[in-house]
C-alpha atoms as a PDB file:
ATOM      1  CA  UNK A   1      80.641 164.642 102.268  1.00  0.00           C
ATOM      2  CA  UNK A   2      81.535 161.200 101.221  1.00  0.00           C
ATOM      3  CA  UNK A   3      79.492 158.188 101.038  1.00  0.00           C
ATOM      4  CA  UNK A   4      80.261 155.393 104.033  1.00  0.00           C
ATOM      5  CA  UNK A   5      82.506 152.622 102.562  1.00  0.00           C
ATOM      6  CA  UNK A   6      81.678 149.373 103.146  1.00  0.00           C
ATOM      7  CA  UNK A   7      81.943 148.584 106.111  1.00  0.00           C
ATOM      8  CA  UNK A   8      84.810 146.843 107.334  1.00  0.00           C
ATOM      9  CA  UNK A   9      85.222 143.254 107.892  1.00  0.00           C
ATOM     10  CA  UNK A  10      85.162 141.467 111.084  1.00  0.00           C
ATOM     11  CA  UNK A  11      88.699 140.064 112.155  1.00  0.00           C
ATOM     12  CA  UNK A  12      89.047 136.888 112.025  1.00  0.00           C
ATOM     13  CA  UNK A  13      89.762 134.867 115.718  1.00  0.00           C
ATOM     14  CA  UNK A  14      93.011 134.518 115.898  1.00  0.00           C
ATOM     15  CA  UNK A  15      94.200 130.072 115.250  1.00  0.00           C
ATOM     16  CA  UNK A  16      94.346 128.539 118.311  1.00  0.00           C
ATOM     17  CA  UNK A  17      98.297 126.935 118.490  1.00  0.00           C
ATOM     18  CA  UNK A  18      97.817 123.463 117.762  1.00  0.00           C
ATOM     19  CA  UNK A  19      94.498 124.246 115.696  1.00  0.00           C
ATOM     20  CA  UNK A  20      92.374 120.870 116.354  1.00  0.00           C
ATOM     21  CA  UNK A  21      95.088 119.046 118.439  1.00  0.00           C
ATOM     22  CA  UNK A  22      94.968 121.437 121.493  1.00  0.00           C
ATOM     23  CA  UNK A  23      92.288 120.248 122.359  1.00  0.00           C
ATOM     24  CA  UNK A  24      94.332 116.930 123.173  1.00  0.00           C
ATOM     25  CA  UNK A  25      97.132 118.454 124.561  1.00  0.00           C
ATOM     26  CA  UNK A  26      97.670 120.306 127.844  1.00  0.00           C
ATOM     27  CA  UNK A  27     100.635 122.459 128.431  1.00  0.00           C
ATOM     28  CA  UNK A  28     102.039 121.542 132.419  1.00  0.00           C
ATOM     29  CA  UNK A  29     104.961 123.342 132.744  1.00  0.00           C
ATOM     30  CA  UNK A  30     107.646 125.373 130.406  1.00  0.00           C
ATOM     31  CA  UNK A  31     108.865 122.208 128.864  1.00  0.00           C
ATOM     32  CA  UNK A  32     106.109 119.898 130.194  1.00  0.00           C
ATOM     33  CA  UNK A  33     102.965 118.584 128.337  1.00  0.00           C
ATOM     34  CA  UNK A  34     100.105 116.405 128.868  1.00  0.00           C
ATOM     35  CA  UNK A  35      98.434 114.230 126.237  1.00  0.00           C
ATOM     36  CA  UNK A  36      95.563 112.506 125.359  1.00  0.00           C
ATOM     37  CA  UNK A  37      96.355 108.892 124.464  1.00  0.00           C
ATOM     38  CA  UNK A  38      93.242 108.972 121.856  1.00  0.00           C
ATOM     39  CA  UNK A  39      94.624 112.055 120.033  1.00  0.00           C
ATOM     40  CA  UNK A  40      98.102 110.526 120.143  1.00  0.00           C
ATOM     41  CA  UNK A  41      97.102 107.334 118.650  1.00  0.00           C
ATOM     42  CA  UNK A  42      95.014 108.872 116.074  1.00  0.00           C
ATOM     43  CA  UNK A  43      97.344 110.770 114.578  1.00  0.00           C
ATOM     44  CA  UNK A  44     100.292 108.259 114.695  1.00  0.00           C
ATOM     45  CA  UNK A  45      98.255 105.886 112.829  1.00  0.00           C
ATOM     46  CA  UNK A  46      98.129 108.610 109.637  1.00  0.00           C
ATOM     47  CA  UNK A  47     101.984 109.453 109.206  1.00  0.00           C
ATOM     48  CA  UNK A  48     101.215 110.910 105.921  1.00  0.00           C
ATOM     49  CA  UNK A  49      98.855 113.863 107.751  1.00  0.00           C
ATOM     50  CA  UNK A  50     101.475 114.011 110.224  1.00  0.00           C
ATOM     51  CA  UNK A  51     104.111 114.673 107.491  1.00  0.00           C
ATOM     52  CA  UNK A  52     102.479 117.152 106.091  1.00  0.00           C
ATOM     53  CA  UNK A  53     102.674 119.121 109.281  1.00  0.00           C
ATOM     54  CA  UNK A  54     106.604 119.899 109.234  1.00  0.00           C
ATOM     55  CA  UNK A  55     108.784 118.711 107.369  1.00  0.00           C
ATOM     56  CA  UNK A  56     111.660 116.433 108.941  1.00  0.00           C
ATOM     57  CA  UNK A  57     114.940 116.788 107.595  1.00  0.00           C
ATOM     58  CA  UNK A  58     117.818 114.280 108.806  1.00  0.00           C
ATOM     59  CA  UNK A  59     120.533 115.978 110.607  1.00  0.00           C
ATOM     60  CA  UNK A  60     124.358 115.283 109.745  1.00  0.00           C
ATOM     61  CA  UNK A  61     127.337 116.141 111.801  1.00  0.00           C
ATOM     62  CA  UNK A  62     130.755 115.270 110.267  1.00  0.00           C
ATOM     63  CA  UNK A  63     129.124 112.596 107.712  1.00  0.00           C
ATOM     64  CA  UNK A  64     127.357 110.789 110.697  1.00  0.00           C
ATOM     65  CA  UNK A  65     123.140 110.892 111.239  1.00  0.00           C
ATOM     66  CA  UNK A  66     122.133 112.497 113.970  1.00  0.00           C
ATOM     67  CA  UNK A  67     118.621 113.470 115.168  1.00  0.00           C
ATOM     68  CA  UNK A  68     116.247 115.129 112.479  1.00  0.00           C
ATOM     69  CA  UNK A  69     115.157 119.216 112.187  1.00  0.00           C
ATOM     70  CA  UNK A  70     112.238 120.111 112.227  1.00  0.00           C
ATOM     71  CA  UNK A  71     111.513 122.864 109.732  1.00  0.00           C
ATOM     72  CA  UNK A  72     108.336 124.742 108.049  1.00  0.00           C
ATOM     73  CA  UNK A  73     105.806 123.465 111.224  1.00  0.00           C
ATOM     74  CA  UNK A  74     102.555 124.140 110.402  1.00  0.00           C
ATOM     75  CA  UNK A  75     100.536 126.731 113.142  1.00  0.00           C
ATOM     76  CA  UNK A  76      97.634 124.402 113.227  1.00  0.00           C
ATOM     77  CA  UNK A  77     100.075 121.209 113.844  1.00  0.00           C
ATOM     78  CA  UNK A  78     100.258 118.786 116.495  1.00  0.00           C
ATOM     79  CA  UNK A  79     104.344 119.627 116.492  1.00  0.00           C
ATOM     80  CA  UNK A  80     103.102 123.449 117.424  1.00  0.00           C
ATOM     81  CA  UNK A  81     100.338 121.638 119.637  1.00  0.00           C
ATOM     82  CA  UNK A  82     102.907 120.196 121.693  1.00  0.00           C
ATOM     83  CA  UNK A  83     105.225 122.857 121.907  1.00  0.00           C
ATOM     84  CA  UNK A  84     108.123 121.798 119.090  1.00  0.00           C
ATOM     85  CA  UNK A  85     108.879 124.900 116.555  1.00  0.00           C
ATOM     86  CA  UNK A  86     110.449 125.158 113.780  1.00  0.00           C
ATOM     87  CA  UNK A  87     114.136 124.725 113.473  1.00  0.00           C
ATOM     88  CA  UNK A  88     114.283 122.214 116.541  1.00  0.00           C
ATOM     89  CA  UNK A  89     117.026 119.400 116.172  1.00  0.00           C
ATOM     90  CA  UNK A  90     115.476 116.365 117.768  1.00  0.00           C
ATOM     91  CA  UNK A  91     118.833 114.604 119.181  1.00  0.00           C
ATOM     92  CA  UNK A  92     117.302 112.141 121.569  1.00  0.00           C
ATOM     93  CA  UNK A  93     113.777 110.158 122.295  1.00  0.00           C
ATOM     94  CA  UNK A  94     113.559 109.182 126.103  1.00  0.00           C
ATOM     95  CA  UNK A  95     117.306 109.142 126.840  1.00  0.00           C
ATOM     96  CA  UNK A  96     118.425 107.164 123.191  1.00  0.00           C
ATOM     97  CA  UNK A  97     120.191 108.782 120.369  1.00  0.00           C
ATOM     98  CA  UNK A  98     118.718 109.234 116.948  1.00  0.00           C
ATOM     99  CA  UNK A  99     121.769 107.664 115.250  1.00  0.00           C
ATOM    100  CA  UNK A 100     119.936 106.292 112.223  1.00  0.00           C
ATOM    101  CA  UNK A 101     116.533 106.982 110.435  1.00  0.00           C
ATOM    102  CA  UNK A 102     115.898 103.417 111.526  1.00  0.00           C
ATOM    103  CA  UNK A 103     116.238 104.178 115.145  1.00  0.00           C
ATOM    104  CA  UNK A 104     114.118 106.997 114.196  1.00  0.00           C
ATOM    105  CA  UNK A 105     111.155 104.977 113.067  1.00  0.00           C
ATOM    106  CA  UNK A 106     111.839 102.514 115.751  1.00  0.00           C
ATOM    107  CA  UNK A 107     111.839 105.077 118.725  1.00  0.00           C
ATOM    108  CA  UNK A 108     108.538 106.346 116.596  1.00  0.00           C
ATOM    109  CA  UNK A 109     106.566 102.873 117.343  1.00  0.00           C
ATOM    110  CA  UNK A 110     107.467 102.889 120.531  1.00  0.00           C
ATOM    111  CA  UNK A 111     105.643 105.547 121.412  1.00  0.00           C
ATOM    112  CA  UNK A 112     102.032 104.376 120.748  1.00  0.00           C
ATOM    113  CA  UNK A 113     102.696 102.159 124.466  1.00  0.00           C
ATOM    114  CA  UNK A 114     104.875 104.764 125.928  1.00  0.00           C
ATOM    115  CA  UNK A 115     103.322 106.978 129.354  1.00  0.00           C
ATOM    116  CA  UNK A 116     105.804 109.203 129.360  1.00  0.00           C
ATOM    117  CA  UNK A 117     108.012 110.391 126.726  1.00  0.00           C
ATOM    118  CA  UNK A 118     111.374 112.886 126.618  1.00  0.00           C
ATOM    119  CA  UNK A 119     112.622 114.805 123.764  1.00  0.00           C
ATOM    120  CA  UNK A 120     115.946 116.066 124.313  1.00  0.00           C
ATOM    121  CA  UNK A 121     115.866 119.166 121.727  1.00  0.00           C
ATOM    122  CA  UNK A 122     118.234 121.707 120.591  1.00  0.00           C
ATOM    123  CA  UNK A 123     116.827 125.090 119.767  1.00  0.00           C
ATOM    124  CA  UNK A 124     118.434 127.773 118.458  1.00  0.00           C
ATOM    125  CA  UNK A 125     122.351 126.275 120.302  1.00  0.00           C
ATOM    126  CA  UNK A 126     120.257 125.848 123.787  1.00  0.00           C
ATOM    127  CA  UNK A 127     119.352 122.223 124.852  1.00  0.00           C
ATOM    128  CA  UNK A 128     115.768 122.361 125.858  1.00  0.00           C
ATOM    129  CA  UNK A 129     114.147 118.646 127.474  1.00  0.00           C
ATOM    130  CA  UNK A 130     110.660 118.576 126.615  1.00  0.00           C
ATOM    131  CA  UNK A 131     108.646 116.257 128.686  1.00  0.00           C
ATOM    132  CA  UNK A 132     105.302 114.491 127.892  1.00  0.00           C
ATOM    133  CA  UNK A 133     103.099 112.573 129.674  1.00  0.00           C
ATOM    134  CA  UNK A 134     100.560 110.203 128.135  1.00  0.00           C
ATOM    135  CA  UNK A 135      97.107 109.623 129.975  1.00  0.00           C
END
């Protein structure tokens, strides 16, 4: 008879979605999510760490901007913490259009005083509102 092999290695616990940022972020509904303000505002203040969590790629329809992709998100992401995945066009933030990376990065700021925040989201051809409140 054969010798034992080694033995075999213990699987590794499967990440948590969101890795780290779960802990921050509590899921409310199908579209609906609850987040810590302290979380939020930590990670909005490092937009470089946030970047490298997806990549955002501007969307253009007929020549015009409109709303960014999200593509590539990271497992351990806040964007998978809060329930965005990969290939989601971002068309609105809390009712306005994303027209222009400018209204982009101005919708962006405005969320650090926001309570409550809507993403109106196209995935895969369905339009899917995503809903977040801030506490």
């Amino acid at each position: 008879p054969k010798p034992p092999g080694p033995a075999a290695a213990a699987p590794k616990p499967a990440a948590t979605p969101g890795g780290e940022f779960a802990k921050g972020v509590k899921k409310t509904g199908a579209y609906e999510y609850q987040l810590d303000r302290n979380m939020l505002n930590e990670n909005l203040q490092d937009l470089s760490k946030l970047g490298m969590q997806a990549r955002i790629v501007p969307n253009y329809e007929n020549g015009k901007y409109s709303g960014f992709r999200l593509v590539g998100i990271a497992p351990d992401s806040l964007y998978k913490a809060i329930g965005l995945e990969s290939g989601d066009l971002i068309r609105r933030v809390g009712g306005k259009d994303l027209d222009s990376p400018n209204k982009a990065i101005e919708l962006f700021d405005q969320l650090r005083n926001s309570s409550a925040i809507n993403l109106d989201v196209e995935r895969r051809g369905q339009k899917v509102s995503m809903q977040y409140q801030i506490k």
